[in-house]
Protein backbone atom coordinates (compact mmCIF):
# COMPACT_ATOMS: atom_id res chain seq x y z
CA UNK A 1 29.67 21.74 -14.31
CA UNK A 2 28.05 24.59 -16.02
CA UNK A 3 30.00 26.66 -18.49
CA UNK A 4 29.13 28.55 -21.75
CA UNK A 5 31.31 28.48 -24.69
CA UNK A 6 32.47 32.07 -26.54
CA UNK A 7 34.60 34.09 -29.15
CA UNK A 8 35.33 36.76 -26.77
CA UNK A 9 35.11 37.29 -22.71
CA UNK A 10 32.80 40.40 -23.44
CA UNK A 11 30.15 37.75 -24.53
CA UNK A 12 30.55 35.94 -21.15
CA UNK A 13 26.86 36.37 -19.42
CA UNK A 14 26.25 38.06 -15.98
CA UNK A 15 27.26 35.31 -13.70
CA UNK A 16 24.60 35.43 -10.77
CA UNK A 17 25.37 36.72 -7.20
CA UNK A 18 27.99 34.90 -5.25
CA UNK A 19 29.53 33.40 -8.69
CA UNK A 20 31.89 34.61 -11.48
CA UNK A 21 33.05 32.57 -14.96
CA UNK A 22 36.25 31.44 -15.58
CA UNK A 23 36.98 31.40 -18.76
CA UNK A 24 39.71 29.02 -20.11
CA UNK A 25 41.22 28.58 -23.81
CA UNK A 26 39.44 25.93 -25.71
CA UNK A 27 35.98 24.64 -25.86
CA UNK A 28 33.89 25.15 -29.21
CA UNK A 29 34.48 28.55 -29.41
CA UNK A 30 37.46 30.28 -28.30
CA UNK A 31 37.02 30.35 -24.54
CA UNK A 32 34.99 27.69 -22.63
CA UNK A 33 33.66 29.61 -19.28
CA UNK A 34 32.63 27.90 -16.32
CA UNK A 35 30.55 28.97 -13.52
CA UNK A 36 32.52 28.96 -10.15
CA UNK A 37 32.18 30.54 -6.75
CA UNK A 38 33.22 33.87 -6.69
CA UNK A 39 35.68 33.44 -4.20
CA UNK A 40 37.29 30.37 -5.93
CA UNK A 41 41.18 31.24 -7.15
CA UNK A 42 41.77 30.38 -11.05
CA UNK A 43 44.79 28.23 -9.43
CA UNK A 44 42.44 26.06 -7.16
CA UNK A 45 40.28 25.28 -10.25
CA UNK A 46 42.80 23.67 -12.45
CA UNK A 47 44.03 21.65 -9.16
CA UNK A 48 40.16 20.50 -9.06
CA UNK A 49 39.24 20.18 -12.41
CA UNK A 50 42.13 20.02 -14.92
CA UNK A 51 40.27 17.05 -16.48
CA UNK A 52 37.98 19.81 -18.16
CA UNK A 53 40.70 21.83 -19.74
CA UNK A 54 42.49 21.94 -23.10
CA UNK A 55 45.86 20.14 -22.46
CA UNK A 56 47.85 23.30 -23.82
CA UNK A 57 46.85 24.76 -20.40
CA UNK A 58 48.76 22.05 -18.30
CA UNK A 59 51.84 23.21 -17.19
CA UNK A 60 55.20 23.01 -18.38
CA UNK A 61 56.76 23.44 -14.83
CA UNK A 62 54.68 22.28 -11.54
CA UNK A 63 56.82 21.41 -8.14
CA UNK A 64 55.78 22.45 -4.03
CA UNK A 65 52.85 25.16 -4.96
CA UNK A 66 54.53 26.84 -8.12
CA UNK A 67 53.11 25.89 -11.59
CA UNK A 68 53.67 27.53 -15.22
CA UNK A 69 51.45 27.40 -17.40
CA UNK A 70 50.57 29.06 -20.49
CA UNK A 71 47.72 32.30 -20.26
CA UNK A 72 44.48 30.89 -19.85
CA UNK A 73 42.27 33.46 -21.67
CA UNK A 74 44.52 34.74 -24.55
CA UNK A 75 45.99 32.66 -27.11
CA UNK A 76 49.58 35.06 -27.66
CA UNK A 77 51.83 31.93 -28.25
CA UNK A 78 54.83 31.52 -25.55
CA UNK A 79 52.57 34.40 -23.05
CA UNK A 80 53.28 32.38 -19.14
CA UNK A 81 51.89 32.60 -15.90
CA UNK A 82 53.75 31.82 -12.97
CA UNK A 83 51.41 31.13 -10.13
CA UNK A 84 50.91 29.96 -6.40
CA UNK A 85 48.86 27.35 -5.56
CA UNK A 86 48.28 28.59 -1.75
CA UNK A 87 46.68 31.44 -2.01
CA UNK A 88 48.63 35.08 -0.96
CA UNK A 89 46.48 38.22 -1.77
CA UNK A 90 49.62 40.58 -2.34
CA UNK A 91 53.36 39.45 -2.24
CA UNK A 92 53.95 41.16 0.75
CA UNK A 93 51.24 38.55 1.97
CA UNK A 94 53.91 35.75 0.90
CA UNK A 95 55.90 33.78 3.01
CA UNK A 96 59.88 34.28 2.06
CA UNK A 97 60.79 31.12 0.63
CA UNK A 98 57.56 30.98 -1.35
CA UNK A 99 58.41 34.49 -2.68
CA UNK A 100 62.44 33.32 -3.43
CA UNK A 101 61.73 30.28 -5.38
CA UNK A 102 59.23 32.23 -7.49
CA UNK A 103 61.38 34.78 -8.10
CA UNK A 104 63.95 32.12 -9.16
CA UNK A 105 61.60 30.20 -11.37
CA UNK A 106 60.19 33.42 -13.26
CA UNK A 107 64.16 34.56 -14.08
CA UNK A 108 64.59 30.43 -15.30
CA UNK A 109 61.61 30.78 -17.19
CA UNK A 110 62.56 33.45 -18.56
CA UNK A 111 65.67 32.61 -19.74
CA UNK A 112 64.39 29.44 -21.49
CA UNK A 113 61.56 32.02 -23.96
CA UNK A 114 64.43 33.81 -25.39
CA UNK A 115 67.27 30.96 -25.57
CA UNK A 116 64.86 28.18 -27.40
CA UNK A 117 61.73 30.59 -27.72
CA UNK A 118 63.52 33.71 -29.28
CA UNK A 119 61.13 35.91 -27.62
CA UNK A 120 63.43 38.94 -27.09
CA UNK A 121 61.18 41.30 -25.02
CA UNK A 122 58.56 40.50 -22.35
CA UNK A 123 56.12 43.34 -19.83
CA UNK A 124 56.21 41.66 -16.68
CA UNK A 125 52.96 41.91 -15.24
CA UNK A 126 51.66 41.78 -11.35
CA UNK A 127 48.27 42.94 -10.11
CA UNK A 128 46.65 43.46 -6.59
CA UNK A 129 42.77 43.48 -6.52
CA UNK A 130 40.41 43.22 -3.91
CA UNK A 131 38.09 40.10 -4.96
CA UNK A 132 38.14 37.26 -2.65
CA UNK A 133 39.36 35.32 -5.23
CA UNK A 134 42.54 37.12 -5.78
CA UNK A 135 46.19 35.20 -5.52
CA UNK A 136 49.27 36.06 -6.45
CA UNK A 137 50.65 35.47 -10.19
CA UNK A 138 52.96 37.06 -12.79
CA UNK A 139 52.74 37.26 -16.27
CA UNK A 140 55.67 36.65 -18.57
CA UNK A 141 53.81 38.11 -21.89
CA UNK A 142 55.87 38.75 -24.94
CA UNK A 143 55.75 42.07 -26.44
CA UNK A 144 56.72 43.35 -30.36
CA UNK A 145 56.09 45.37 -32.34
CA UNK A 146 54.68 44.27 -35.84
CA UNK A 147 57.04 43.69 -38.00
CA UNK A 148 60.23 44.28 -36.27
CA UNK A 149 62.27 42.98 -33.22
CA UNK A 150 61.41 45.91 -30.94
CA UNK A 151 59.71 46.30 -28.19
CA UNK A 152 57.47 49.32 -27.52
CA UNK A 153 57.17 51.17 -24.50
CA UNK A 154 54.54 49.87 -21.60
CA UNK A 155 52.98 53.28 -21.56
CA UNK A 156 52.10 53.06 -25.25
CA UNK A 157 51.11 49.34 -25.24
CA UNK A 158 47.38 49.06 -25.79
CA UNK A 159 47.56 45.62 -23.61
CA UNK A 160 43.92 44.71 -24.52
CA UNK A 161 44.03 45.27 -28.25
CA UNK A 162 47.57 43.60 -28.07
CA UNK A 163 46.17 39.92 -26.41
CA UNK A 164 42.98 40.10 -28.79
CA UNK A 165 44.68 39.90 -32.14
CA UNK A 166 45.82 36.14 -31.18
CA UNK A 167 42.83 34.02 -31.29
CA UNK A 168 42.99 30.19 -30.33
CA UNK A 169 41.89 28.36 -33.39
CA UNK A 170 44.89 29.86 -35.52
CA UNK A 171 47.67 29.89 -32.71
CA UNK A 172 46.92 26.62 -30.94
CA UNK A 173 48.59 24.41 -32.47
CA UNK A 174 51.44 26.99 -32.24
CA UNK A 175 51.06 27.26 -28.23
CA UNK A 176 51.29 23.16 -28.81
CA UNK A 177 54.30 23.58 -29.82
CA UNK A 178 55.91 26.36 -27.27
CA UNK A 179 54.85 24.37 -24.69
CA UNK A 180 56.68 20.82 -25.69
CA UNK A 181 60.00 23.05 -26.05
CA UNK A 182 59.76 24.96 -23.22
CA UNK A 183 59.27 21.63 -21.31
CA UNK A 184 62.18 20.08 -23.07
CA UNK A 185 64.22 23.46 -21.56
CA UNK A 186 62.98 23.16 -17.87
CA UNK A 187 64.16 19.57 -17.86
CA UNK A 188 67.40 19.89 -19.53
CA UNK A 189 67.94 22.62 -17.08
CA UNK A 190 67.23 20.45 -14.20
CA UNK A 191 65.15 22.86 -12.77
CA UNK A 192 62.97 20.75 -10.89
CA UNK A 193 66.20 19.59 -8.80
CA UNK A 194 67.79 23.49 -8.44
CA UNK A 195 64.27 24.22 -7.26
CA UNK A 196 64.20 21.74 -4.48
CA UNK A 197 67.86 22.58 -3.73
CA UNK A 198 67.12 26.37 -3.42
CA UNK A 199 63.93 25.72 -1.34
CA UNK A 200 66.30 23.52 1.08
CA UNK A 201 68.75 26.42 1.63
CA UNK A 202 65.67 28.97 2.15
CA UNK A 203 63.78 27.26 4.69
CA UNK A 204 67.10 27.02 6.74
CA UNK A 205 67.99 30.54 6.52
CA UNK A 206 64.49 32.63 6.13
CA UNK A 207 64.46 31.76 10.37
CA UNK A 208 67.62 33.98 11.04
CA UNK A 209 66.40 36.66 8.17
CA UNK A 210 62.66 36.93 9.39
């Protein structure tokens, strides 16, 4: 598969028509890119080709379509993605249950960064767009300000500047180790089980709600 290897996505090339890079954490440089089909969702690529990836990028929480996973494309240690594996353009696009249990996993998540994490404050982050690759994901990024405990204001967060000061080669081995506790947290919190429990009850009662 073709893919270029760079410091920064501005140095990713022109991808021609009918094709778009992915870029990924890892590689020789900071981000390994690879060449997809333009229409192909980030999620369907790591279900294809997760052989190609940096193992910091497999997920800490996978069950029925929902997977967690640390940010592919910025290195901000303890920064997760909760995604979808069939694809939904918007979330009013998703079916109930699918919507429920994602809701539920997110607040889990969540609760695991700041109990064995300490990450105090995150932005939650959702985005519509209208590329035919586009699926439905939230990001669970955590936010501080330098130096302090705080957490400054989403209107005066510079989100671009923010992601670029963490670069791969210096926090990877601390993503390494976010991602081993975080996996120790799902599993102590039997997750996987309250998921499957949850999704049980749903699919019985989203008939009399829809």
């Amino acid at each position: 598969m073709r893919y270029v290897d760079v410091h920064d996505r501005s140095e990713i090339p022109v991808a021609p028509t009918g094709w778009r890079y992915l870029d990924f954490l890892g590689g020789e440089a900071e981000l390994r890119a690879f060449l997809v089909p333009d229409h192909m969702p980030r999620t369907a690529f790591y279900e294809q080709h997760a052989d190609l990836l940096d193992p910091v990028l497999a997920p800490i929480y996978q069950h029925d379509g929902i997977a967690v996973r640390q940010d592919a494309s910025y290195a901000l240690p303890g920064f997760y993605i909760v995604s979808f594996s069939h694809q939904h353009r918007a979330m009013d696009d998703m079916d109930l249950v699918s919507h429920l249990r994602g809701t539920f996993v997110m607040q889990e998540v969540r609760r695991a960064m700041r109990e064995v994490l300490d990450i105090r404050y995150i932005h939650m982050h959702y985005e519509e767009k209208p590329t035919a690759s586009a699926n439905v994901h939230y990001w669970l990024m955590p936010v501080f300000d330098p130096g302090t405990q705080s957490s400054p204001p989403i209107t005066r967060l510079n989100i671009r500047e923010y992601l670029r000061q963490f670069r791969f080669r210096e926090q990877g081995p601390r993503i390494r180790e976010c991602n081993d506790r975080m996996k120790r947290a799902v599993e102590t919190s039997e997750l996987l089980a309250r998921d499957r429990m949850l999704a049980t009850v749903l699919a019985t009662a989203s008939g009399r709600i829809q």
